[in-house]
PDB file of N, CA and C in Angstrom:
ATOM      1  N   UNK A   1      -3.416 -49.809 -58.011  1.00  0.00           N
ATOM      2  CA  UNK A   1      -2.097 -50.194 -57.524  1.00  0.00           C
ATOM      3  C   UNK A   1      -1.466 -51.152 -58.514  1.00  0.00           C
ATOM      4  N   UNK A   2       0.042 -50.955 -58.557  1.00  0.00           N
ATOM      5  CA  UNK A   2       0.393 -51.929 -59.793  1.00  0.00           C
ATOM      6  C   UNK A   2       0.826 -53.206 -59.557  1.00  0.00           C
ATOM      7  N   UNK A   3      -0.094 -54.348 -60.184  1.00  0.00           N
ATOM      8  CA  UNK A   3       0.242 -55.457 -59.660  1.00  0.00           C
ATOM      9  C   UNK A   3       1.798 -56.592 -59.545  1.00  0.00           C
ATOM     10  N   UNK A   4       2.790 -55.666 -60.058  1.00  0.00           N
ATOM     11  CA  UNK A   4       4.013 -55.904 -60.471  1.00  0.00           C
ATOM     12  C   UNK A   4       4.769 -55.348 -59.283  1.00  0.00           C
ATOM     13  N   UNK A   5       4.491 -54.645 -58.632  1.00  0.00           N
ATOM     14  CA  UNK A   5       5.703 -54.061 -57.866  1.00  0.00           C
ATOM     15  C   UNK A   5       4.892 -54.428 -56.184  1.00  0.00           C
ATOM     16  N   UNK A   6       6.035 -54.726 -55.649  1.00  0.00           N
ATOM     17  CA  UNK A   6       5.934 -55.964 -54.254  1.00  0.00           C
ATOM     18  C   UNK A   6       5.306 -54.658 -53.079  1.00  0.00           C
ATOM     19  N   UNK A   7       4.548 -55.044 -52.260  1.00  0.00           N
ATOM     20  CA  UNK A   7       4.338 -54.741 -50.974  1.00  0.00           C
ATOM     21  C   UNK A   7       5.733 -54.053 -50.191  1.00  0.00           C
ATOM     22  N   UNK A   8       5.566 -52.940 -49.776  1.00  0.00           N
ATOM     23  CA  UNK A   8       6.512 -52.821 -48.627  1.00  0.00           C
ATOM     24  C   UNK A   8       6.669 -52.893 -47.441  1.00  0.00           C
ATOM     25  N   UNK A   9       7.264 -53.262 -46.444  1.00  0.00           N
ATOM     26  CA  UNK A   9       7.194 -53.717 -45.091  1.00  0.00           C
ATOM     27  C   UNK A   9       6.507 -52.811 -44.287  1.00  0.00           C
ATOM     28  N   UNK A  10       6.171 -52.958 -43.371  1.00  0.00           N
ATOM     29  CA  UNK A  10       5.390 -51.201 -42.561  1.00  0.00           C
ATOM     30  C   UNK A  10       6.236 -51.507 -41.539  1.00  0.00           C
ATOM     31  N   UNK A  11       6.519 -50.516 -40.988  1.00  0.00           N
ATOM     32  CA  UNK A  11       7.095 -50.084 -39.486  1.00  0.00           C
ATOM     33  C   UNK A  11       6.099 -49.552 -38.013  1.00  0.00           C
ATOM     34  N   UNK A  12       6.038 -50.154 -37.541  1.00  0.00           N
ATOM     35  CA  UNK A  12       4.714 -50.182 -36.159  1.00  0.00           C
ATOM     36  C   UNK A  12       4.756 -48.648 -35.673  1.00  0.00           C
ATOM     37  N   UNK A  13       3.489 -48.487 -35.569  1.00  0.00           N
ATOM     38  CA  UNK A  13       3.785 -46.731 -35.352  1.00  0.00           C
ATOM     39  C   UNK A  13       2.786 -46.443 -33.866  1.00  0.00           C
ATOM     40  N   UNK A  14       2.519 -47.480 -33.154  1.00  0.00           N
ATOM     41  CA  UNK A  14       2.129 -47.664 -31.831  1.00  0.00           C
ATOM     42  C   UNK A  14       2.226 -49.264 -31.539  1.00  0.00           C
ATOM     43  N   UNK A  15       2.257 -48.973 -30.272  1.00  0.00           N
ATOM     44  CA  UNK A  15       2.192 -50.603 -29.242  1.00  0.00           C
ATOM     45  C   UNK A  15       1.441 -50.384 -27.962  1.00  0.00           C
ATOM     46  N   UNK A  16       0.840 -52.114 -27.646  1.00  0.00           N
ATOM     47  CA  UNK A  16       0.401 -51.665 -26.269  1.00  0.00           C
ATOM     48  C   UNK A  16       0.999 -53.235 -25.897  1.00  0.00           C
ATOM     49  N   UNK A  17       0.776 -52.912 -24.308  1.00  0.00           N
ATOM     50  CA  UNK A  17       1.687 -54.186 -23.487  1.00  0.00           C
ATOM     51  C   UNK A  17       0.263 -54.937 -23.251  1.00  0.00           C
ATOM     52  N   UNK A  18       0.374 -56.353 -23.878  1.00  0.00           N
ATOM     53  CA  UNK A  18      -0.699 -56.937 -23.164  1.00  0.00           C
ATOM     54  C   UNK A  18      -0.048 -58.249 -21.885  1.00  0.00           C
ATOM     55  N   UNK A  19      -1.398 -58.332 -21.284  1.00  0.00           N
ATOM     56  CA  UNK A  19      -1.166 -59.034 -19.662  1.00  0.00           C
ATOM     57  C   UNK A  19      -1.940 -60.336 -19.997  1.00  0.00           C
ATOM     58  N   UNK A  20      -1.253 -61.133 -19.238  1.00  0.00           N
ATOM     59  CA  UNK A  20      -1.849 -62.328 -18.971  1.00  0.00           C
ATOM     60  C   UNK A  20      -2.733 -62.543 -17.463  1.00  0.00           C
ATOM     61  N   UNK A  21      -3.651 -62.516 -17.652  1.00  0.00           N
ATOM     62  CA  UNK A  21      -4.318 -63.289 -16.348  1.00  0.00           C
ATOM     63  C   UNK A  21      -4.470 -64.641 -16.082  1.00  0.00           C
ATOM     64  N   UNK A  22      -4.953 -65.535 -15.309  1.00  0.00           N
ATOM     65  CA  UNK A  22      -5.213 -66.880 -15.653  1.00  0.00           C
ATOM     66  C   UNK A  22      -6.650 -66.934 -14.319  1.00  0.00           C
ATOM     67  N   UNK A  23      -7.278 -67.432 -15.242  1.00  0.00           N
ATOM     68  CA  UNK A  23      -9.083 -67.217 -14.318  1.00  0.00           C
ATOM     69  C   UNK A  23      -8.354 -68.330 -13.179  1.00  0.00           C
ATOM     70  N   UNK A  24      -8.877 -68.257 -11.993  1.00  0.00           N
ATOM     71  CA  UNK A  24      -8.820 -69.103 -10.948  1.00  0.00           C
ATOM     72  C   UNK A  24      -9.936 -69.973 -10.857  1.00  0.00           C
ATOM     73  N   UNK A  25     -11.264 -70.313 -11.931  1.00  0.00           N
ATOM     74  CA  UNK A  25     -11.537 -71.230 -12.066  1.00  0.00           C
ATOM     75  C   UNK A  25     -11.450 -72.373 -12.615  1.00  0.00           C
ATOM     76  N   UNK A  26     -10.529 -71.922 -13.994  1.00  0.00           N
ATOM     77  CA  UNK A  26     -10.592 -73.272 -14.743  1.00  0.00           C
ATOM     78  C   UNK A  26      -9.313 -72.891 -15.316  1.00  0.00           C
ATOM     79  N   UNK A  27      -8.771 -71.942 -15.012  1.00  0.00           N
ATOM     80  CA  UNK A  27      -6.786 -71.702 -15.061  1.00  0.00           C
ATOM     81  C   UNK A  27      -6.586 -71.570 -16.768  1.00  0.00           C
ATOM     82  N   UNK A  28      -7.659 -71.151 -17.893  1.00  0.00           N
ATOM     83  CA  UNK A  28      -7.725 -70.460 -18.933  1.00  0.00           C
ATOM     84  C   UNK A  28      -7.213 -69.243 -18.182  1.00  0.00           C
ATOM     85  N   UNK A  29      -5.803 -69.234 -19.682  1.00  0.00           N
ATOM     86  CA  UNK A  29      -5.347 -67.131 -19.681  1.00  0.00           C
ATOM     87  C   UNK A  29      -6.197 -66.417 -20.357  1.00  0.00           C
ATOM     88  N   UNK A  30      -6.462 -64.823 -19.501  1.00  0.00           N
ATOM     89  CA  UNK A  30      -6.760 -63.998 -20.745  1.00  0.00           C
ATOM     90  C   UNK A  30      -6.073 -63.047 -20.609  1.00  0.00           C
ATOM     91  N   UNK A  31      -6.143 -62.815 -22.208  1.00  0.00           N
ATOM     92  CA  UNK A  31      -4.847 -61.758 -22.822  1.00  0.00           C
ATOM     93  C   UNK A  31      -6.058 -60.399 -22.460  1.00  0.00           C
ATOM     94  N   UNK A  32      -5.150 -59.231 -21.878  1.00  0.00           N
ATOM     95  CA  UNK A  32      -5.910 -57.637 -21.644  1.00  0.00           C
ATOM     96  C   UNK A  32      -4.712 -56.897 -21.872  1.00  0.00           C
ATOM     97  N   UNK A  33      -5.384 -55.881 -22.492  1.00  0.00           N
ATOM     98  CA  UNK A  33      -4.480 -54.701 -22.557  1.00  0.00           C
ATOM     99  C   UNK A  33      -4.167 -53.381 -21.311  1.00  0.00           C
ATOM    100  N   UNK A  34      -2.861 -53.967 -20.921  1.00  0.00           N
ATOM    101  CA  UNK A  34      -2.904 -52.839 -20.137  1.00  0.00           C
ATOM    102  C   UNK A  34      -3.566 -52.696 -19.138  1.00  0.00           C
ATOM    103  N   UNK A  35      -4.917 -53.286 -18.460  1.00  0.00           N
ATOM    104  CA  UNK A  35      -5.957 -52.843 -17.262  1.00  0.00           C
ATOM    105  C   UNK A  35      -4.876 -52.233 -16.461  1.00  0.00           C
ATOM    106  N   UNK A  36      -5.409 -50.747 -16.369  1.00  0.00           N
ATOM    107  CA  UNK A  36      -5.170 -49.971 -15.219  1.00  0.00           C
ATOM    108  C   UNK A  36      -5.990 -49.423 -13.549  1.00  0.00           C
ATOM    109  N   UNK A  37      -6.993 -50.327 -14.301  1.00  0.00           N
ATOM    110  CA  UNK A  37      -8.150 -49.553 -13.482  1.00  0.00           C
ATOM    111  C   UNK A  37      -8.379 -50.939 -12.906  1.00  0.00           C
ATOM    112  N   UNK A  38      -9.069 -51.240 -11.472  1.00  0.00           N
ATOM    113  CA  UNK A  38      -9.637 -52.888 -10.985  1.00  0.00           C
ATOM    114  C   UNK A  38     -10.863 -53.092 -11.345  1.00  0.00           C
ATOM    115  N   UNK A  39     -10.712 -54.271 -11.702  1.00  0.00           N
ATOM    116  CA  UNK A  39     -12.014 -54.202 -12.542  1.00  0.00           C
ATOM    117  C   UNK A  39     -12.590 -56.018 -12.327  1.00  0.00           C
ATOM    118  N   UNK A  40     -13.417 -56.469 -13.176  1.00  0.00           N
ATOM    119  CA  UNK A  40     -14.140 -58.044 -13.117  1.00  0.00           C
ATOM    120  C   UNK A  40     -14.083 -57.936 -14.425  1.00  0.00           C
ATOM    121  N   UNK A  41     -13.525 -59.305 -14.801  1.00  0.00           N
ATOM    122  CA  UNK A  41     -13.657 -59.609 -16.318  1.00  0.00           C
ATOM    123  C   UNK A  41     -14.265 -61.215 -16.390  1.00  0.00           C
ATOM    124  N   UNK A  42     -15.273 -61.486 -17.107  1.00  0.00           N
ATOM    125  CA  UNK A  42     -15.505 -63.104 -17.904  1.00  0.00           C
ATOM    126  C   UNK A  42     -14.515 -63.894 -18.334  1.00  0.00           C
ATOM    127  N   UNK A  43     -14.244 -65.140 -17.267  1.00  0.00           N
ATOM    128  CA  UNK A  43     -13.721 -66.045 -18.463  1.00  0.00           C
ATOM    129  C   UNK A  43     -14.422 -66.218 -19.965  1.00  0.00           C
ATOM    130  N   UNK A  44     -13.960 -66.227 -20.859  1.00  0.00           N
ATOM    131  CA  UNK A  44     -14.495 -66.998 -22.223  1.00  0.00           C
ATOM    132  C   UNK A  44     -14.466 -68.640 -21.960  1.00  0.00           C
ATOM    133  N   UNK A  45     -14.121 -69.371 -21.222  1.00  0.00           N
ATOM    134  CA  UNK A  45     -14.008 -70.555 -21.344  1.00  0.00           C
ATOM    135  C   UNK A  45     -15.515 -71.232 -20.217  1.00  0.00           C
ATOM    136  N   UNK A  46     -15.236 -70.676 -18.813  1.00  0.00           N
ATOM    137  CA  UNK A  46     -15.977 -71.008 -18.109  1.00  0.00           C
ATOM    138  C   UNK A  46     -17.176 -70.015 -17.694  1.00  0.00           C
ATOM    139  N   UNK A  47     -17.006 -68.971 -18.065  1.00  0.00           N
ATOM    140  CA  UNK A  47     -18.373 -67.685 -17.888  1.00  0.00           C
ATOM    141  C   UNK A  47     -18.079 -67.431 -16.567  1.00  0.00           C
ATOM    142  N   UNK A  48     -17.293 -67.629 -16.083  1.00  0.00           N
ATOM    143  CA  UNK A  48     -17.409 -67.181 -14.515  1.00  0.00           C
ATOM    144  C   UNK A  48     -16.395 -65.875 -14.493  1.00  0.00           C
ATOM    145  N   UNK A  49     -17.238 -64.359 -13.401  1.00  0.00           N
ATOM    146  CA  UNK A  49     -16.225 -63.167 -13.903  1.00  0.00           C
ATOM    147  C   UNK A  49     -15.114 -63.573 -12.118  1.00  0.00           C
ATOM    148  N   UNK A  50     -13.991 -62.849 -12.759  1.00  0.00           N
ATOM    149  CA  UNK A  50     -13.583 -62.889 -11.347  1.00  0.00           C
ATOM    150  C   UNK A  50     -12.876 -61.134 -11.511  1.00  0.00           C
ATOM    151  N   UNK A  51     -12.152 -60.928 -10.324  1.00  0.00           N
ATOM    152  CA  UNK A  51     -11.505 -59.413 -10.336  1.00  0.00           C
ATOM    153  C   UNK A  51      -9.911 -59.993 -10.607  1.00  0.00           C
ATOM    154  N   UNK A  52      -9.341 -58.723 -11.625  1.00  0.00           N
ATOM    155  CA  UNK A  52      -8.387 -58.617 -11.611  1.00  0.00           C
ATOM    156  C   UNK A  52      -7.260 -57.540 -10.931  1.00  0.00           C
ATOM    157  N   UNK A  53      -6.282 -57.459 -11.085  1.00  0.00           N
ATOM    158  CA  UNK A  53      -5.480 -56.724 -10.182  1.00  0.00           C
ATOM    159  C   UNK A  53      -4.778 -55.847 -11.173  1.00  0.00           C
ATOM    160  N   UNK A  54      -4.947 -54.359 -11.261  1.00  0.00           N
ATOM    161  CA  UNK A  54      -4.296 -53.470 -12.530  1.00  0.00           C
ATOM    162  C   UNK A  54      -3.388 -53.324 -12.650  1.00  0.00           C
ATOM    163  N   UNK A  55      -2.249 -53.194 -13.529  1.00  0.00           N
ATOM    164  CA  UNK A  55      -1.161 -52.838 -13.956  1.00  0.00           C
ATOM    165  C   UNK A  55      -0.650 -51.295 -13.511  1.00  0.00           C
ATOM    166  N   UNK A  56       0.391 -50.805 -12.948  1.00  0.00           N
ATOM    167  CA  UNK A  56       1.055 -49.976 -12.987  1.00  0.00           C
ATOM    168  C   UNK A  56       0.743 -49.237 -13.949  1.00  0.00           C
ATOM    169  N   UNK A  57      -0.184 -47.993 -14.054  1.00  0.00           N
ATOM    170  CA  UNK A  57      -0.363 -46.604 -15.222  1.00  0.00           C
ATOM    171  C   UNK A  57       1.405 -46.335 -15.926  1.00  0.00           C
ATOM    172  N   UNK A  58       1.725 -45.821 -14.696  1.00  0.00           N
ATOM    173  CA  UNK A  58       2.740 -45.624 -14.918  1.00  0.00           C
ATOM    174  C   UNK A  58       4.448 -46.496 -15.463  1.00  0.00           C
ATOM    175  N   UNK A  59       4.152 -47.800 -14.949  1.00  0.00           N
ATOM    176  CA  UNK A  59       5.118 -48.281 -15.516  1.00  0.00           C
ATOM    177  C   UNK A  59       4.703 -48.747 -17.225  1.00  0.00           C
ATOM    178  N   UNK A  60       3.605 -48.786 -17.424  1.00  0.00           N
ATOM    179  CA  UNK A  60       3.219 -49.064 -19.178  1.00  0.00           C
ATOM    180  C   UNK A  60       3.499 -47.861 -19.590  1.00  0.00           C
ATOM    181  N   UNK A  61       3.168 -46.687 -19.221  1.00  0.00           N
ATOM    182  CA  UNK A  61       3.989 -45.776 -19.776  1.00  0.00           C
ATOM    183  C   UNK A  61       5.290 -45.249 -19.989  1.00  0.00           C
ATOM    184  N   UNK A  62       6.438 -46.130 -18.805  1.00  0.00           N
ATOM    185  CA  UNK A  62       7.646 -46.054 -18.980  1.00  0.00           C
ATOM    186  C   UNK A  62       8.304 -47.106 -19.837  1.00  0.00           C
ATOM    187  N   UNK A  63       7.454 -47.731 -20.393  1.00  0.00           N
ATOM    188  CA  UNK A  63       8.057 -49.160 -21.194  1.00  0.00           C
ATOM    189  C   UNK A  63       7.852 -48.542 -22.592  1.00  0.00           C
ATOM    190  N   UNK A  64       6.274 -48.047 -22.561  1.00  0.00           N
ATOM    191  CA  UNK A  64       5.816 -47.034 -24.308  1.00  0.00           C
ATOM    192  C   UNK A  64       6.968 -45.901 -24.410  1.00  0.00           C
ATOM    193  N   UNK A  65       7.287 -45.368 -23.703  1.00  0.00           N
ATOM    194  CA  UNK A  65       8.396 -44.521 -23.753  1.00  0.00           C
ATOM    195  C   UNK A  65       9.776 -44.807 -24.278  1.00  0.00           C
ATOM    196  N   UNK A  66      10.371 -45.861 -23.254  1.00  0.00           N
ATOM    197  CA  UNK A  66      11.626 -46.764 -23.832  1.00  0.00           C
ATOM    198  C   UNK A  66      11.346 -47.302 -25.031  1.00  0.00           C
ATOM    199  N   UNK A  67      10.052 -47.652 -25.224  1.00  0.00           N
ATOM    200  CA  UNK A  67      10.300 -48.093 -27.259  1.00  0.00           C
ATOM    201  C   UNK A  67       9.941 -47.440 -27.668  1.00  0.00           C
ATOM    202  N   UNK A  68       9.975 -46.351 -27.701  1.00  0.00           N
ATOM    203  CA  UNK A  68       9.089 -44.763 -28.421  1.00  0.00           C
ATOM    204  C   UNK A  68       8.108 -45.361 -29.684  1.00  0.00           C
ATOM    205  N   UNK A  69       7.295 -46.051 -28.591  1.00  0.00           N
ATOM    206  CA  UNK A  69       6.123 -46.450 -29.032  1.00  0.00           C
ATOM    207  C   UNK A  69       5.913 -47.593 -30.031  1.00  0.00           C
ATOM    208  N   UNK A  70       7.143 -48.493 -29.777  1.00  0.00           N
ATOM    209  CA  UNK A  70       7.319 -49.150 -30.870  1.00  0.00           C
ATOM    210  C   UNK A  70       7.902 -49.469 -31.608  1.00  0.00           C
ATOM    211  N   UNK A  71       9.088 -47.764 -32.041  1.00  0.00           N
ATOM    212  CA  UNK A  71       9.661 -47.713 -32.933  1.00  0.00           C
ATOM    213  C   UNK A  71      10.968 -48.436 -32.858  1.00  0.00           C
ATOM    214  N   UNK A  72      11.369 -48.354 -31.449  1.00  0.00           N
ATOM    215  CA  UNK A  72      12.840 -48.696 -31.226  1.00  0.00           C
ATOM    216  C   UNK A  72      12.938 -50.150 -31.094  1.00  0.00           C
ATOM    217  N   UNK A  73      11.751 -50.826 -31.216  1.00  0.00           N
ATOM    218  CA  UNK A  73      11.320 -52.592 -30.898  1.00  0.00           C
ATOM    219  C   UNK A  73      11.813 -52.880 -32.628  1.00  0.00           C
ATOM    220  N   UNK A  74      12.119 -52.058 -33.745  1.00  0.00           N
ATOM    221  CA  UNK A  74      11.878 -52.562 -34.419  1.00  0.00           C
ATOM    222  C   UNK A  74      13.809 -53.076 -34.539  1.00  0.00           C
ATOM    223  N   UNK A  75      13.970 -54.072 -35.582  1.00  0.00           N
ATOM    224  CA  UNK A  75      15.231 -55.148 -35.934  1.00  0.00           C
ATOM    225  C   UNK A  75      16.008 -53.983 -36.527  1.00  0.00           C
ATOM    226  N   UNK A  76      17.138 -53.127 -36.415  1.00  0.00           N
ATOM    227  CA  UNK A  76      17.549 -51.710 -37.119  1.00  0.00           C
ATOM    228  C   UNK A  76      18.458 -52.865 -38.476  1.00  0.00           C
ATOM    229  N   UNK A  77      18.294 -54.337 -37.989  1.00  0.00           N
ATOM    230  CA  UNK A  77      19.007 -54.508 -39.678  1.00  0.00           C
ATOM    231  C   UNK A  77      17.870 -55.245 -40.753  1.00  0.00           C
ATOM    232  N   UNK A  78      16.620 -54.951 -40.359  1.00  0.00           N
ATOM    233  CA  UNK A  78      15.895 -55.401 -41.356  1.00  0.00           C
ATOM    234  C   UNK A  78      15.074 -54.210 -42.306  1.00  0.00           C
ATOM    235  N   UNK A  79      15.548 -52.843 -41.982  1.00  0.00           N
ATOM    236  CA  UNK A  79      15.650 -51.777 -42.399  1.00  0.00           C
ATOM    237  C   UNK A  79      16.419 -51.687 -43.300  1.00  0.00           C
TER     238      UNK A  79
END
């Protein structure tokens, strides 16, 4: 690659929606992608799992849609 000529910007060619939880033991967030399914996850802070409550399948897929995946999130004047 030639070390003279600059990097070009990339354009995101997928996205996913991430969620905030906040453990109800020690009120640390954790960042998840998307959970659709109910499930128990570990705090990282305190080790304690608790259950979370899933996201709408369907509405993450109506949001990936409205940004066609990304693309339409992008700034059309930094193009």
């Amino acid at each position: 690659m030639d070390a003279q000529r600059p990097v070009q910007p990339v354009a995101p060619t997928g996205m996913e929606l991430i969620f905030m939880y906040r453990c109800p033991h020690c009120g640390r967030k954790a960042a998840l992608v998307a959970p659709t399914q109910p499930a128990m996850i570990q705090c990282d802070a305190c080790q304690t799992q608790f259950p979370l409550v899933p996201v709408d399948e369907r509405t993450v897929q109506y949001i990936k849609l409205m940004l066609a995946s990304g693309r339409a999130a992008v700034d059309p004047d930094f193009a």
